[in-house]
Protein backbone atom coordinates (compact mmCIF):
# COMPACT_ATOMS: atom_id res chain seq x y z
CA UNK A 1 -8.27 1.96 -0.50
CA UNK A 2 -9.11 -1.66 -0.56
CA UNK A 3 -5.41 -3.75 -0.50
CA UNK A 4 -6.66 -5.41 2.90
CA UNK A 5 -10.12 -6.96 1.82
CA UNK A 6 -8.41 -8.03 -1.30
CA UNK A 7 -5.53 -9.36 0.29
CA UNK A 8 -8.66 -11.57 2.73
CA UNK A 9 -10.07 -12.78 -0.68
CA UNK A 10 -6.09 -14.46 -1.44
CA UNK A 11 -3.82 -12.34 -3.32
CA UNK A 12 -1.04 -12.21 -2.71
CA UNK A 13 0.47 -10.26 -5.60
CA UNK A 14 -0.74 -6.01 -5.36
CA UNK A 15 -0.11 -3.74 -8.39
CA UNK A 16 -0.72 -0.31 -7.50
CA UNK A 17 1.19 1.85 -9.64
CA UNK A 18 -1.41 5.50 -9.91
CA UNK A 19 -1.74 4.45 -6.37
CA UNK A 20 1.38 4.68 -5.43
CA UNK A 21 3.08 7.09 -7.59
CA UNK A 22 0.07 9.14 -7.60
CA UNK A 23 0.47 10.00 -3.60
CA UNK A 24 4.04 10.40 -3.65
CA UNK A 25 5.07 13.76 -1.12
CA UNK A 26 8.19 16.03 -1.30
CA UNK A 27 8.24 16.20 2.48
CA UNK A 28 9.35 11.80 2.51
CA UNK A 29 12.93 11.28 2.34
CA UNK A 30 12.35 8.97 -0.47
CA UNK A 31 9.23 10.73 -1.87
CA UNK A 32 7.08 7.61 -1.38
CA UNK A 33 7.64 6.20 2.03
CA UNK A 34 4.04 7.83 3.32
CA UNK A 35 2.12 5.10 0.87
CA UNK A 36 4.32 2.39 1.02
CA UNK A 37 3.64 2.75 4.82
CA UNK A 38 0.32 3.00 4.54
CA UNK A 39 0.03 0.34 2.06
CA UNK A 40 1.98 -2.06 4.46
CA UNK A 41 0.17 -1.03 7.82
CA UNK A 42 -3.28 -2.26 5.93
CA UNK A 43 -1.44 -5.58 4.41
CA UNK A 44 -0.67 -5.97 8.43
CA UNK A 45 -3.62 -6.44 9.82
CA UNK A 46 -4.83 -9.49 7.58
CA UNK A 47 -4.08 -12.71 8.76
CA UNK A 48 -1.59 -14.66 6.84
């Protein structure tokens, strides 16, 4: 829920493994493509 403020305070490195996992979906070809998506569209919109 929070990957892009931490991302703002400098990581750089994300472990999300519940996270991820956690919201996999039958209905993705590769059962986790929804998050991963989701994950990337918030790492996005911070500035690098």
């Amino acid at each position: 829920d929070n990957i892009a403020e931490i991302a703002r305070a400098g990581a750089d490195t994300f472990v999300a493994g519940s996270a991820v996992f956690g919201a996999g979906k039958d209905s993705d070809p590769h059962r986790y493509d929804s998050i991963i998506g989701a994950l990337r569209s918030e790492l996005a919109g911070v500035a690098a």
